[in-house]
Every structure is written in structure tokens, then in C-alpha cells.
N, C-alpha and C. Protein backbone atom coordinates (compact mmCIF):
# COMPACT_ATOMS: atom_id res chain seq x y z
N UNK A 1 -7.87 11.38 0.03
CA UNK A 1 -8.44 10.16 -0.52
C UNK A 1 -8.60 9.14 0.60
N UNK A 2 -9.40 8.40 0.58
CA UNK A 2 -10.13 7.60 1.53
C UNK A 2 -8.93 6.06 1.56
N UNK A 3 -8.09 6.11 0.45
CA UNK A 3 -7.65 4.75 0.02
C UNK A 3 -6.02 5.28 1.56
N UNK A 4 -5.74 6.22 0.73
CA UNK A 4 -4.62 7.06 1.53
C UNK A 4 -4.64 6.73 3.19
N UNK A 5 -5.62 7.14 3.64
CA UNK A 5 -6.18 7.01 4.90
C UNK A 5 -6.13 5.66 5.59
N UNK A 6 -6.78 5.19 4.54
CA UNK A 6 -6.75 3.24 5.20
C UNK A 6 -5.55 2.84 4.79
N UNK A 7 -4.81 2.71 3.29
CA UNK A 7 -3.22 2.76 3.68
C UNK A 7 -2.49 2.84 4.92
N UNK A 8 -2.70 4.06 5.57
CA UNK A 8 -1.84 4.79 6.24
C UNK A 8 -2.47 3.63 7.77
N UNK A 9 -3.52 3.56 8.02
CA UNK A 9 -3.95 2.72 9.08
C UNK A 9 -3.15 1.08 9.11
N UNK A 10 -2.92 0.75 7.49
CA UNK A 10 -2.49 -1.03 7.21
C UNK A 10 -1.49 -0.80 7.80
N UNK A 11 -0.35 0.12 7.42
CA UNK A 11 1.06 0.16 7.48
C UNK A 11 1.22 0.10 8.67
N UNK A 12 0.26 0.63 9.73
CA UNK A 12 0.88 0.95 11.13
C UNK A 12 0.45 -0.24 11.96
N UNK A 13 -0.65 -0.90 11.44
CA UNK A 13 -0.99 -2.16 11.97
C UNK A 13 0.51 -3.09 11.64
N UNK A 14 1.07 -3.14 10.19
CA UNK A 14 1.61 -3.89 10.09
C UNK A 14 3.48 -3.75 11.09
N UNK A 15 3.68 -2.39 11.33
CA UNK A 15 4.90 -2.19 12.14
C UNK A 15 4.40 -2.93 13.26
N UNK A 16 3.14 -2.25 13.84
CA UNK A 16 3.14 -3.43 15.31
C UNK A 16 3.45 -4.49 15.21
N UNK A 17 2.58 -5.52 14.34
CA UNK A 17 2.66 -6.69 14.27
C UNK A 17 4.35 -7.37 14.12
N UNK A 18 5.16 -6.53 13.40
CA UNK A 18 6.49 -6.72 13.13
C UNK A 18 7.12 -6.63 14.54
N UNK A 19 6.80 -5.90 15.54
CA UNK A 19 7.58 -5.32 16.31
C UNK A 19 8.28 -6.86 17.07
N UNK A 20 7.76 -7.77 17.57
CA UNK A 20 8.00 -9.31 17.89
C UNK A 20 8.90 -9.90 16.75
N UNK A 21 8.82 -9.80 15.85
CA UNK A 21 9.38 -10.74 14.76
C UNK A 21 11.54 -10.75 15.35
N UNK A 22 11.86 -11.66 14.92
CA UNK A 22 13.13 -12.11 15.22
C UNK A 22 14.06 -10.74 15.15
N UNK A 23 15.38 -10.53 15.82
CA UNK A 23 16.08 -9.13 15.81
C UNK A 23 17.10 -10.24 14.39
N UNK A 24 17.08 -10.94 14.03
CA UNK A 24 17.88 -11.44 12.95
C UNK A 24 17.29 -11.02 11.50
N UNK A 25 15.72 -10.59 11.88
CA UNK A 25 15.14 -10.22 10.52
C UNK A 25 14.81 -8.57 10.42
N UNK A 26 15.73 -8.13 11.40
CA UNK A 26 15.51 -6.60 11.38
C UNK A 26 15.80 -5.68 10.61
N UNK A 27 17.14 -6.16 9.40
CA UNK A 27 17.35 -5.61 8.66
C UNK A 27 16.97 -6.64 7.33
N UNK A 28 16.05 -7.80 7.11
CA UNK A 28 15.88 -7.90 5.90
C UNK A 28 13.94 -7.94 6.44
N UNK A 29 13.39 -9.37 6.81
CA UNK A 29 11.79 -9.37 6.63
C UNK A 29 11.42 -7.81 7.21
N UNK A 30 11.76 -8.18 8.05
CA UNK A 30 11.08 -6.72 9.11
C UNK A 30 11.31 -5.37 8.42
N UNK A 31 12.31 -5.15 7.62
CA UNK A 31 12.66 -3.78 7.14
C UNK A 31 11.80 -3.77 5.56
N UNK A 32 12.07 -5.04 4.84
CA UNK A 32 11.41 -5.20 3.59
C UNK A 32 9.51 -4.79 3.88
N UNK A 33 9.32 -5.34 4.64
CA UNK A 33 7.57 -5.17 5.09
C UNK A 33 7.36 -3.93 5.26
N UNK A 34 8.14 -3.02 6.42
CA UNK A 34 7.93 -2.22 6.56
C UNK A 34 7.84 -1.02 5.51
N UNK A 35 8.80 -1.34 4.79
CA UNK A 35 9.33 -0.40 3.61
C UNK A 35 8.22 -0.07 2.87
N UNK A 36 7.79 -1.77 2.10
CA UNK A 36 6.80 -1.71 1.22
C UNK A 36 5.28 -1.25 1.69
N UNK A 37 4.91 -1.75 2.83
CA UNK A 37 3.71 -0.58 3.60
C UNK A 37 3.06 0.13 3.51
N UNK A 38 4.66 1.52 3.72
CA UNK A 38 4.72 2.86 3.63
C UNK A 38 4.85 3.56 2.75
N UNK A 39 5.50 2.76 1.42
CA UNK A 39 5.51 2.88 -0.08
C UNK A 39 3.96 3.16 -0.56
N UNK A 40 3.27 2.14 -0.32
CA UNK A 40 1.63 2.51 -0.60
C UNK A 40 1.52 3.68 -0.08
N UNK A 41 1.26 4.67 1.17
CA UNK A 41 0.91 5.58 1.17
C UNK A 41 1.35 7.20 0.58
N UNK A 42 2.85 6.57 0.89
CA UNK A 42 3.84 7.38 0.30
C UNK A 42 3.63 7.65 -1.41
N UNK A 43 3.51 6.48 -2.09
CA UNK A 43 3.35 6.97 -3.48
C UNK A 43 1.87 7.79 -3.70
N UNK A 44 0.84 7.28 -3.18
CA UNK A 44 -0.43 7.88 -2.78
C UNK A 44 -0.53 9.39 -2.55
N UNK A 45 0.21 9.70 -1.68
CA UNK A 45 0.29 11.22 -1.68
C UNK A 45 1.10 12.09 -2.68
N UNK A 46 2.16 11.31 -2.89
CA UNK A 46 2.90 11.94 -4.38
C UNK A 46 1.96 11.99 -5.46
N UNK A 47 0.91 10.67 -5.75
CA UNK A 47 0.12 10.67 -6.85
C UNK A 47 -1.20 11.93 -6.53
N UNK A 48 -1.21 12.28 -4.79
CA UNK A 48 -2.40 13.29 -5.37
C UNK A 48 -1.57 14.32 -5.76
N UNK A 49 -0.25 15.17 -5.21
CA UNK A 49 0.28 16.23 -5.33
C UNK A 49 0.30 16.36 -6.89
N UNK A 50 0.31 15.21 -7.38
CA UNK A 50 0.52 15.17 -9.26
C UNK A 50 -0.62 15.15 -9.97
N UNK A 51 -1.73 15.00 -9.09
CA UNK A 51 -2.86 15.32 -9.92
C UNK A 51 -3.53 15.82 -11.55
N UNK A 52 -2.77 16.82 -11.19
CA UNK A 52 -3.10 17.98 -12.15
C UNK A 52 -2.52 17.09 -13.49
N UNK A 53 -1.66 15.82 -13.55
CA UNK A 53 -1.02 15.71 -14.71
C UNK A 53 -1.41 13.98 -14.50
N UNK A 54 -2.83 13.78 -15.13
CA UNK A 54 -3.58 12.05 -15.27
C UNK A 54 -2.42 10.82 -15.16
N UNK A 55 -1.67 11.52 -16.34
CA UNK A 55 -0.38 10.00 -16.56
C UNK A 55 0.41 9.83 -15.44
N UNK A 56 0.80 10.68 -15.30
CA UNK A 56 1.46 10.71 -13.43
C UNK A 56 1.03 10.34 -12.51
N UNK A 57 -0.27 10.58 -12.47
CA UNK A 57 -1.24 10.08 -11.00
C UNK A 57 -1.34 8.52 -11.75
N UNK A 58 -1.90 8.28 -12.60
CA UNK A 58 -1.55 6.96 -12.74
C UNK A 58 -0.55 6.44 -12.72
N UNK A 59 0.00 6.47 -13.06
CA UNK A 59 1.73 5.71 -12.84
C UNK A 59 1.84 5.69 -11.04
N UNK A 60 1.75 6.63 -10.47
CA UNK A 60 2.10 6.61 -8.82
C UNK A 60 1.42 5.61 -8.03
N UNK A 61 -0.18 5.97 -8.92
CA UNK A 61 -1.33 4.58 -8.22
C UNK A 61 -0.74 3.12 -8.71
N UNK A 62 -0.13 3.08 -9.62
CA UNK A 62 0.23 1.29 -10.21
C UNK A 62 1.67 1.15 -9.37
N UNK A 63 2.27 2.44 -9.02
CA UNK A 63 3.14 2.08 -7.88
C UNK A 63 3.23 1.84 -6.93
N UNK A 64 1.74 2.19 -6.16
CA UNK A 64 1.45 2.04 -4.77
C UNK A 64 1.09 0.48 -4.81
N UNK A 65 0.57 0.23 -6.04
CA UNK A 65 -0.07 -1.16 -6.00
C UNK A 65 0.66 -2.30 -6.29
N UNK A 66 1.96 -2.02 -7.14
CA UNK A 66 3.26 -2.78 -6.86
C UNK A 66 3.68 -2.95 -5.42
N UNK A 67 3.51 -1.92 -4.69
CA UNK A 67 4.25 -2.10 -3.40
C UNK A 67 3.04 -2.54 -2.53
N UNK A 68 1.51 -2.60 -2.68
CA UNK A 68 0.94 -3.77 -2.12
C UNK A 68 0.77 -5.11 -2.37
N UNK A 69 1.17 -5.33 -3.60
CA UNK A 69 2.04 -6.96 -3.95
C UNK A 69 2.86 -7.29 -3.24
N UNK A 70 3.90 -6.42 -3.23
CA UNK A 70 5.07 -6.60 -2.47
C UNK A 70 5.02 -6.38 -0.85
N UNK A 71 4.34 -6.16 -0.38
CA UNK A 71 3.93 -6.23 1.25
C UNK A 71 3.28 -7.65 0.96
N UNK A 72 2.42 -7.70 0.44
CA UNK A 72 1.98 -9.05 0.41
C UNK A 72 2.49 -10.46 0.31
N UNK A 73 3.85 -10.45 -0.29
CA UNK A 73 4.69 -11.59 -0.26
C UNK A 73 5.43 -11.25 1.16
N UNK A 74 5.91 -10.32 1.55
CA UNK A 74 6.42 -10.44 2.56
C UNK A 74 5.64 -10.97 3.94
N UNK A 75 4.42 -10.55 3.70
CA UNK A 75 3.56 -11.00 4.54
C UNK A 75 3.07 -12.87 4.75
N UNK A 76 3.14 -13.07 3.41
CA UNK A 76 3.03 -14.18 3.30
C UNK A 76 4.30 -14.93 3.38
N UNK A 77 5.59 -14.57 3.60
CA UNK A 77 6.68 -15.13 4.21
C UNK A 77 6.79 -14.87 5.22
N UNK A 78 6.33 -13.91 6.06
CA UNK A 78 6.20 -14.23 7.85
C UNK A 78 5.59 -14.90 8.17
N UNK A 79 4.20 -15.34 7.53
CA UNK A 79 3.32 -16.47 8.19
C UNK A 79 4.19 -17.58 8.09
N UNK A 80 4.65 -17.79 6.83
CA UNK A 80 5.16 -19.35 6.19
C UNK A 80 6.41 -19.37 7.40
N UNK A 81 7.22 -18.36 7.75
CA UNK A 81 8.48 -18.34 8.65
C UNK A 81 7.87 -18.64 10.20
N UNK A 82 6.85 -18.65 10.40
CA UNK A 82 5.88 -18.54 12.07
C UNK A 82 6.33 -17.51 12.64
N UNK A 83 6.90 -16.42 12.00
CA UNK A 83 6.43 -15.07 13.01
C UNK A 83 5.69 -14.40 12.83
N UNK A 84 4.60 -14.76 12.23
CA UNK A 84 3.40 -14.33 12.21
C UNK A 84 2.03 -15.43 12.43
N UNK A 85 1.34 -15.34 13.37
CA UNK A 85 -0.07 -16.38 13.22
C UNK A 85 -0.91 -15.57 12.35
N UNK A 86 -1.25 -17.12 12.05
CA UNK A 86 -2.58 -17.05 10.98
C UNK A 86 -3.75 -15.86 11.01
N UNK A 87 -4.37 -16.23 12.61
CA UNK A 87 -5.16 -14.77 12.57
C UNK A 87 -4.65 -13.57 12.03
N UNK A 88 -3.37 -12.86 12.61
CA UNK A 88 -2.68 -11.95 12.56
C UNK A 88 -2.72 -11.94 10.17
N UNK A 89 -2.45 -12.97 10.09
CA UNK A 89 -2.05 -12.63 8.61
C UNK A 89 -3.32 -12.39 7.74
N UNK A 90 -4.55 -13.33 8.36
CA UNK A 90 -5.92 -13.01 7.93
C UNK A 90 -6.14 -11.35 8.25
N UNK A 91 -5.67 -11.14 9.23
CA UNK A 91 -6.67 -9.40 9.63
C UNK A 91 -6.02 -8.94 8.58
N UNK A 92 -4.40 -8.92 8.66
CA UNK A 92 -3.88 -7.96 7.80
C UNK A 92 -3.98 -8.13 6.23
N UNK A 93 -3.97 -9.19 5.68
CA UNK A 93 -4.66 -9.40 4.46
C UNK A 93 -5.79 -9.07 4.24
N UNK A 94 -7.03 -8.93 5.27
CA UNK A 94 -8.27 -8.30 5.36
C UNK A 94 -8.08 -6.78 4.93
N UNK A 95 -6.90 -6.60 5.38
CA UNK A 95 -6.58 -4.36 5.17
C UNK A 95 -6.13 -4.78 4.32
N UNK A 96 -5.49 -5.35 3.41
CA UNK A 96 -4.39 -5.12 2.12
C UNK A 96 -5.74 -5.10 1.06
N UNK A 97 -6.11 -6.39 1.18
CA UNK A 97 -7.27 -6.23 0.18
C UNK A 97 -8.36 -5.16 0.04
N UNK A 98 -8.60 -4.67 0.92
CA UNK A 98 -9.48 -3.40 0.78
C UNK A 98 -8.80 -2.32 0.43
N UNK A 99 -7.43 -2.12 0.51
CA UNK A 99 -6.75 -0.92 0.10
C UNK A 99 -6.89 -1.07 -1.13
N UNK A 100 -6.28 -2.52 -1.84
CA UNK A 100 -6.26 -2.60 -3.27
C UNK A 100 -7.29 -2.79 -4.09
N UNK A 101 -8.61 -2.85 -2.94
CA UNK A 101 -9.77 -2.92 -4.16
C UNK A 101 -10.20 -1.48 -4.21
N UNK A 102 -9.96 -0.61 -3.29
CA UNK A 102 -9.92 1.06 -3.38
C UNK A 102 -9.11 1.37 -4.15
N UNK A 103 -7.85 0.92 -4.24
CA UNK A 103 -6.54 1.55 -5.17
C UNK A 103 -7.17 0.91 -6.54
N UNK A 104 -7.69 -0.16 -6.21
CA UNK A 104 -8.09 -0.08 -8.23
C UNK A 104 -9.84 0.25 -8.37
N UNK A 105 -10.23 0.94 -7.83
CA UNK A 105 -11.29 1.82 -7.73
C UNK A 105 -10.20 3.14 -8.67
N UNK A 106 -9.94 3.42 -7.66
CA UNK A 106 -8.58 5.00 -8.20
C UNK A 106 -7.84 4.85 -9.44
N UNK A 107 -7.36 3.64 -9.75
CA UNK A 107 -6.71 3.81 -11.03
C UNK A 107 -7.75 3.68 -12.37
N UNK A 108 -9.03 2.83 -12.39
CA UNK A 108 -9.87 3.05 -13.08
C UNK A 108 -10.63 4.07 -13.32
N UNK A 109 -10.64 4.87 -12.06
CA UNK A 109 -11.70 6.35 -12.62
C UNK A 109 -10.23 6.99 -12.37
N UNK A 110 -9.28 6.76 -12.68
CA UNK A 110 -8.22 8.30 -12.02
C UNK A 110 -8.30 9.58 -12.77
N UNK A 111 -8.89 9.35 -14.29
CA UNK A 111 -8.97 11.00 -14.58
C UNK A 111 -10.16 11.85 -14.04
N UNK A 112 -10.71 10.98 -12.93
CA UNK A 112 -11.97 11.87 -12.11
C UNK A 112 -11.23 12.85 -10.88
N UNK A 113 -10.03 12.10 -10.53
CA UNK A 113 -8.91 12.71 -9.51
C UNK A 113 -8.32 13.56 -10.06
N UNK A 114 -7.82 14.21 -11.34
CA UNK A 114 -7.08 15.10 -11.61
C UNK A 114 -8.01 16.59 -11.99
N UNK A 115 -7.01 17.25 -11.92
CA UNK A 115 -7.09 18.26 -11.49
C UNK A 115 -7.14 19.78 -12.42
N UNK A 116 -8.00 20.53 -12.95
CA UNK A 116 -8.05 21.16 -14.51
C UNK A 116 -6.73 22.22 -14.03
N UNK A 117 -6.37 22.72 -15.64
CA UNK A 117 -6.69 22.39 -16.86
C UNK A 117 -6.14 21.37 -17.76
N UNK A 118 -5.31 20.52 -17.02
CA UNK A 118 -4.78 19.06 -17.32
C UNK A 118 -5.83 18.18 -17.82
N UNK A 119 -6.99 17.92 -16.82
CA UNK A 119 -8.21 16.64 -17.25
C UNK A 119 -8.73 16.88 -18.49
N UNK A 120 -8.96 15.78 -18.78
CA UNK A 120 -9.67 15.28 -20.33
C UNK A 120 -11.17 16.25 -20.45
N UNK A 121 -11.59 16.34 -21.45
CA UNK A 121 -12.95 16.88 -21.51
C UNK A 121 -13.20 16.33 -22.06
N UNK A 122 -14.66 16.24 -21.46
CA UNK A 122 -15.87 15.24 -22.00
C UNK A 122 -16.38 15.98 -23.42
């Protein structure tokens, strides 16, 4: 999936960007960001392996998309904290939002993603 892919590109933008941030926030901002990220792609690939079963792949996609909420506040508490500049929070909000307007591309058609003899018939 194309969403998977650019996921997987946000998350790694967003470790760089972390890599500067304070060694005092290494085990809460810095670890919370990171976490949630990798959660998007991570549930993403669990939701295709589940394919075959619609309610599942949905549920995994509204999980990936919980955890791009949740990158998103964290993100928006590094700017507000100044270890992050503005540019830096614009680009990466530039990737969050396109993941999640792909991820809800995916959860609206998701019984086009699954996989027979599970899918609905027309």
C-alpha cells in the first residue's frame, strides 16, 4: 500500500528530526514520538496481513490513525517546547497529513483491500 510506504518515509524523517531534541526528553517526548510514528506503519502492515477479514483491517487502519493523532500532539509539543522549528514542524505536518488523507482514503474503500472469500459481494 502506497499509505504504508509514505508512513514508513514520515517516521524516519521524524527520528532524525528528534535526534537533537534534549537527552532529558529521551525517555518521555523523544520516545513518545517515536513510538507513535512507527505505530502507523506497524499497524498498517498488521492491517494488510488481516486482510482477508474487512473488520480487522478496519479496526488496524483506525489504529494507525489514532497513532497519527497521537504523533501529532507530540509534534505539536516539540514545537510549543522549541525543540523543534517551525519549518521543521510545517514539513512534517506536511507528511502526517498526507498519510492521513491516504489512511482515510483506506478506511473508506477498505473492503476494496480485503481479500476473498472474506469480501462482501456485490
Amino acid at each position: 500500500m502506497d499509505v504504508y510506504e509514505t508512513a514508513f518515509k514520515m517516521q524516519q524523517t521524524i527520528f532524525q528530526i528528534s535526534k537533537d531534541w534534549p537527552k532529558e526528553e529521551k525517555y518521555a517526548l523523544t520516545d513518545q514520538v517515536r513510538r507513535s510514528s512507527r505505530s502507523i506503519g506497524a499497524n498498517l502492515a498488521e492491517a494488510w496481513a488481516k486482510r482477508r477479514y474487512p473488520a480487522h483491517f478496519l479496526s488496524m487502519c483506525t489504529d494507525a490513525d489514532g497513532e497519527l493523532q497521537e504523533t501529532r500532539y507530540w509534534l505539536d509539543t516539540a514545537v510549543t517546547c522549541e525543540y523543534l522549528k517551525s519549518e521543521e514542524h510545517e514539513a512534517v505536518m506536511a507528511q502526517l497529513l498526507e498519510v492521513g488523507r491516504m489512511l482515510g482514503g483506506v478506511i473508506q474503500q477498505h473492503e476494496s483491500f480485503c481479500e476473498p472469500p472474506h469480501c462482501p459481494t456485490a
